[in-house]
N, C-alpha and C. Protein backbone atom coordinates (compact mmCIF):
# COMPACT_ATOMS: atom_id res chain seq x y z
N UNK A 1 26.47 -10.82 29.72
CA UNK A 1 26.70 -11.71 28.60
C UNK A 1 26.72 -10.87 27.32
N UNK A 2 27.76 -11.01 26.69
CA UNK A 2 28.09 -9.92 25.77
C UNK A 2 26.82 -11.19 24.05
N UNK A 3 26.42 -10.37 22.89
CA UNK A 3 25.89 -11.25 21.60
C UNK A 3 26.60 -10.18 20.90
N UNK A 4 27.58 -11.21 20.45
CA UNK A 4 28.42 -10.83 18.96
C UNK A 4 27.79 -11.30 17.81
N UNK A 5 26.48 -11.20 17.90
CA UNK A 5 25.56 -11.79 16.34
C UNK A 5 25.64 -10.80 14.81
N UNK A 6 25.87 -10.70 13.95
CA UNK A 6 26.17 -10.75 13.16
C UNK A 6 25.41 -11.15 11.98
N UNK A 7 24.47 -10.33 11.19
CA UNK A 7 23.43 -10.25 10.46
C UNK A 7 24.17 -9.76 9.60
N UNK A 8 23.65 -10.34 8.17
CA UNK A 8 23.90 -9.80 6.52
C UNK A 8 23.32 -10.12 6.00
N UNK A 9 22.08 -9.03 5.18
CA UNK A 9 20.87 -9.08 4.47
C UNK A 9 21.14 -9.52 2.85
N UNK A 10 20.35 -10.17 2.62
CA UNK A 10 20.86 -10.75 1.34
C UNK A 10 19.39 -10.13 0.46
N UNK A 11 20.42 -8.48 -0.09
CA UNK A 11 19.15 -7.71 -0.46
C UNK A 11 18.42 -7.94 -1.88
N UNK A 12 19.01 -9.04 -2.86
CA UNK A 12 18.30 -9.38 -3.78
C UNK A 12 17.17 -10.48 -3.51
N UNK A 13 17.84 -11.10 -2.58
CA UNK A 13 16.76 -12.53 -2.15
C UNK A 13 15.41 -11.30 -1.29
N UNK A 14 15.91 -10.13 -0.71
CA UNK A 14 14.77 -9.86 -0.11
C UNK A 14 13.50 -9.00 -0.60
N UNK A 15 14.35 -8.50 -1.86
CA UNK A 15 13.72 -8.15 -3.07
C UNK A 15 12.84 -8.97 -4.15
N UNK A 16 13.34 -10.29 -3.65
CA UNK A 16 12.71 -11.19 -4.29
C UNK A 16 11.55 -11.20 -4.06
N UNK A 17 11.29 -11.46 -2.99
CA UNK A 17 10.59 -11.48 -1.69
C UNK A 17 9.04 -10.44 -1.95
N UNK A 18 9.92 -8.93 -1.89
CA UNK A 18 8.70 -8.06 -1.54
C UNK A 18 8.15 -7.93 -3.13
N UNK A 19 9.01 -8.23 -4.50
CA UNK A 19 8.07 -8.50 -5.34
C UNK A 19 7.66 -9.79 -5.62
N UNK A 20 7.20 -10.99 -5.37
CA UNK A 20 6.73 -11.64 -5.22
C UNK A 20 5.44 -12.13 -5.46
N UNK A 21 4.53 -12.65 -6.10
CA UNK A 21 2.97 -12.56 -6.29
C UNK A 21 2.05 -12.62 -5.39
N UNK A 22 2.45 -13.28 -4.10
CA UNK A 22 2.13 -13.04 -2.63
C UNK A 22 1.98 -12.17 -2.10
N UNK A 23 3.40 -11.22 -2.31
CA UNK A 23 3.25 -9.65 -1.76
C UNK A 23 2.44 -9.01 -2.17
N UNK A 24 2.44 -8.91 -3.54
CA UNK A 24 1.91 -8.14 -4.15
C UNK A 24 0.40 -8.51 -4.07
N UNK A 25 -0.02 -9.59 -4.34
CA UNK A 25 -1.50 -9.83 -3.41
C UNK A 25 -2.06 -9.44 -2.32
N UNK A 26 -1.02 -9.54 -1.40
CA UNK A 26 -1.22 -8.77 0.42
C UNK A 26 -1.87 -7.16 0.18
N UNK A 27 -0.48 -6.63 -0.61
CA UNK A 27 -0.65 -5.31 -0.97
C UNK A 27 -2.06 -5.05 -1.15
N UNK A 28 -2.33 -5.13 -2.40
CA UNK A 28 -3.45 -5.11 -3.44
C UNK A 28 -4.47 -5.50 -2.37
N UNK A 29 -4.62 -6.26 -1.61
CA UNK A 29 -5.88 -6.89 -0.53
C UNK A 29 -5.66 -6.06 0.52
N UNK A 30 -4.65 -5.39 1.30
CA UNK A 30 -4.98 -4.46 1.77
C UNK A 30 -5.52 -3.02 1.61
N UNK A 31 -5.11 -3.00 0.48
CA UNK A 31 -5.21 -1.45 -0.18
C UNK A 31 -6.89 -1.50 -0.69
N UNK A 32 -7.24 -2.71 -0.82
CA UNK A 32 -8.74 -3.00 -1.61
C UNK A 32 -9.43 -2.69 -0.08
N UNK A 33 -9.14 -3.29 0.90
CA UNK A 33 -9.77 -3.14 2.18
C UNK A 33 -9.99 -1.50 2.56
N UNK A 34 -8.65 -1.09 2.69
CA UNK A 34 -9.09 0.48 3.32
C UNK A 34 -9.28 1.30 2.08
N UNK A 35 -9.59 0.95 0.57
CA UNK A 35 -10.50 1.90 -0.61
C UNK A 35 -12.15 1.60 0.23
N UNK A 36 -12.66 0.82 0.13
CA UNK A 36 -13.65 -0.10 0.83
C UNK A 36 -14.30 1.19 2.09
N UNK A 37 -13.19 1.20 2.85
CA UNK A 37 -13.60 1.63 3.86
C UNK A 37 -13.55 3.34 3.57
N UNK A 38 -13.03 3.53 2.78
CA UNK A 38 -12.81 5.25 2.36
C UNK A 38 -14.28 5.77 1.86
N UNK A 39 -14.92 4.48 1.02
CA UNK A 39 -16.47 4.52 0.62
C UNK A 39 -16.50 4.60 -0.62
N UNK A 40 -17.12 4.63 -1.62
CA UNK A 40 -17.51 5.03 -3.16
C UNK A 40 -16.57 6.11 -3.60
N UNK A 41 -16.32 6.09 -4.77
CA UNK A 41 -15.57 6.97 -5.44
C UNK A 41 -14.00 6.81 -5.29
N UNK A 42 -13.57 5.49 -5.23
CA UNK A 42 -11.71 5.88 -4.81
C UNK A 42 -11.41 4.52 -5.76
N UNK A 43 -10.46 4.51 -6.42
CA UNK A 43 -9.99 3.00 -6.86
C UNK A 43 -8.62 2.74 -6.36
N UNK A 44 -8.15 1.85 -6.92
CA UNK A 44 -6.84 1.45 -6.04
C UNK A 44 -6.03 0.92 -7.20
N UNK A 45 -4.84 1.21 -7.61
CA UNK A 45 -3.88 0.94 -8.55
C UNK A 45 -3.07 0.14 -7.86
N UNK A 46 -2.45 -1.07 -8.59
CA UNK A 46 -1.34 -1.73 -7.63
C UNK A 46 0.04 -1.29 -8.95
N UNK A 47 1.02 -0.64 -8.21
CA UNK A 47 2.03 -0.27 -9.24
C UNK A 47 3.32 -1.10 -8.76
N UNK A 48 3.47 -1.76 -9.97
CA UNK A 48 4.80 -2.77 -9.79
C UNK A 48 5.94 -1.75 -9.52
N UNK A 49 7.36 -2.19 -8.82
CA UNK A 49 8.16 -1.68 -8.30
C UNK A 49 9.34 -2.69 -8.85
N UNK A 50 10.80 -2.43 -8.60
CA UNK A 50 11.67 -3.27 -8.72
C UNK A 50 11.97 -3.64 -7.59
N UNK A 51 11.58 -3.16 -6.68
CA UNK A 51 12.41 -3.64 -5.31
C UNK A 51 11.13 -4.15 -4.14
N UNK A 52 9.70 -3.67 -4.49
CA UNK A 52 8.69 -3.89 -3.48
C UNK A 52 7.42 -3.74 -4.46
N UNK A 53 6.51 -4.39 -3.52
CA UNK A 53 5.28 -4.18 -4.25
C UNK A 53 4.78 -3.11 -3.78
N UNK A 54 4.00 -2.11 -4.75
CA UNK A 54 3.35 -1.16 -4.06
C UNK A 54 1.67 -0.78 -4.78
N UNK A 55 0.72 -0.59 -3.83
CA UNK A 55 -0.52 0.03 -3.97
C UNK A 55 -0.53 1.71 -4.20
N UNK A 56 -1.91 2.00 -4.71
CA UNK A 56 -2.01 3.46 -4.45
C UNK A 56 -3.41 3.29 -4.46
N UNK A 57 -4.23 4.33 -3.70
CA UNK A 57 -5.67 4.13 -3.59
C UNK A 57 -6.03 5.92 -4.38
N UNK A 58 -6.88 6.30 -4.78
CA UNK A 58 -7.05 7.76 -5.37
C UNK A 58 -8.17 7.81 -5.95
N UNK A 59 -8.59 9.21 -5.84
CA UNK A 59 -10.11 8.80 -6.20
C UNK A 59 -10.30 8.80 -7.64
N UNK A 60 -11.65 8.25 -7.70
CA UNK A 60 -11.66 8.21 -8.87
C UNK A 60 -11.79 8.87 -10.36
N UNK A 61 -12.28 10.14 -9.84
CA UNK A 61 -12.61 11.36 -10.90
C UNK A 61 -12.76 12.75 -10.57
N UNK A 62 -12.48 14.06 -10.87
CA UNK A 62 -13.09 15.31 -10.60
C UNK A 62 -13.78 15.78 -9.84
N UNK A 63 -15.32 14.81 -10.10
CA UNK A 63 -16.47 14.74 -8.98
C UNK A 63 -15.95 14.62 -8.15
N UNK A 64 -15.41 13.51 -7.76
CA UNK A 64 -14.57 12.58 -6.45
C UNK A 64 -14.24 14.25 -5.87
N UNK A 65 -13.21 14.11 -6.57
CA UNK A 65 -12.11 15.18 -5.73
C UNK A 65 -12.94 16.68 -5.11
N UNK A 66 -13.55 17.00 -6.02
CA UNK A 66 -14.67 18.16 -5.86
C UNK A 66 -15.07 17.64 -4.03
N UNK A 67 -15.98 16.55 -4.34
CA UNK A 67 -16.60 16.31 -3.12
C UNK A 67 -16.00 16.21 -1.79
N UNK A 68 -14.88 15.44 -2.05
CA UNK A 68 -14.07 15.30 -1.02
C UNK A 68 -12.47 15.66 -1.14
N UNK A 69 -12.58 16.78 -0.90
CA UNK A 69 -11.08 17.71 -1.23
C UNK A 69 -10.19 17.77 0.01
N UNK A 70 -8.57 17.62 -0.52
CA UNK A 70 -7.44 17.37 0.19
C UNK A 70 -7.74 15.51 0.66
N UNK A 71 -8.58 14.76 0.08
CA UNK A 71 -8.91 13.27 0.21
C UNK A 71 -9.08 12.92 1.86
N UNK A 72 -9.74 13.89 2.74
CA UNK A 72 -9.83 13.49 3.67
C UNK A 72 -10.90 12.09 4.47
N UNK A 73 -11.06 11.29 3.38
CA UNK A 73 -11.64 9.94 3.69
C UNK A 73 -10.60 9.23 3.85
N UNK A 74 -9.93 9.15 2.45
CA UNK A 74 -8.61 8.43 2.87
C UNK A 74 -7.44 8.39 3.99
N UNK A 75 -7.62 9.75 3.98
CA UNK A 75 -6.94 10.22 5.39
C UNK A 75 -7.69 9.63 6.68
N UNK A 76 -8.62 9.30 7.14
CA UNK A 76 -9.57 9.12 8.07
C UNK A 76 -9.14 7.62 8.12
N UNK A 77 -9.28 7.09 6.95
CA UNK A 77 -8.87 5.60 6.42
C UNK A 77 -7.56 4.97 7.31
N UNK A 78 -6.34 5.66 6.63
CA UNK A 78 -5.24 5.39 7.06
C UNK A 78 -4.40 6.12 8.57
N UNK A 79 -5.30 6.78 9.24
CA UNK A 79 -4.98 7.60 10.34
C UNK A 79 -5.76 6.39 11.46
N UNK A 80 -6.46 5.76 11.09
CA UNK A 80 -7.42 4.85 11.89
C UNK A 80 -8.37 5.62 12.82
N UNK A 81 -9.09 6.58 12.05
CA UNK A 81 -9.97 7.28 12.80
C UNK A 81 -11.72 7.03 12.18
C-alpha cells in the first residue's frame, strides 16, 4: 500500500508556537529544574528568541567557575549522570 501524504509546515504559525508564553514557561521550568539539580552557584537566564524560546543555565560568578571548572555539574546535569 503505497501513502502519498503530503505535509507543509506552516513555519510562522510554528514559530508562533515555540515563542509562546507556554513555551517559554516549559523552558524556563525545565532549565530551573536541572540549575536545581547542578546545586548552588548556577542561575538560569531565559533568552527570548524570534523563532523559539530559549534557556541558558551558567554559573553564577568567578568563585563558581574557580570551583567547578569546564562546568562539569552541569555537564553531569544534562548527560543524565
Amino acid at each position: 500500500m503505497k501513502n502519498d501524504v503530503k505535509v507543509r509546515l506552516a513555519l510562522r504559525g510554528i514559530n508562533k508556537v515555540m515563542t509562546s508564553p507556554g513555551a517559554v514557561a516549559e523552558v524556563a521550568r525545565v532549565a530551573n529544574r536541572r540549575r536545581a539539580a547542578a546545586g548552588p552557584g548556577h542561575r538560569v537566564i531565559v533568552y527570548p528568541h524570534k523563532r523559539t524560546a530559549r534557556a541558558f543555565i551558567e554559573q553564577e560568578d568567578v568563585k563558581q567557575a574557580r570551583k567547578d571548572p569546564g562546568g562539569k555539574a552541569l555537564l553531569r546535569v544534562v548527560s543524565g549522570e
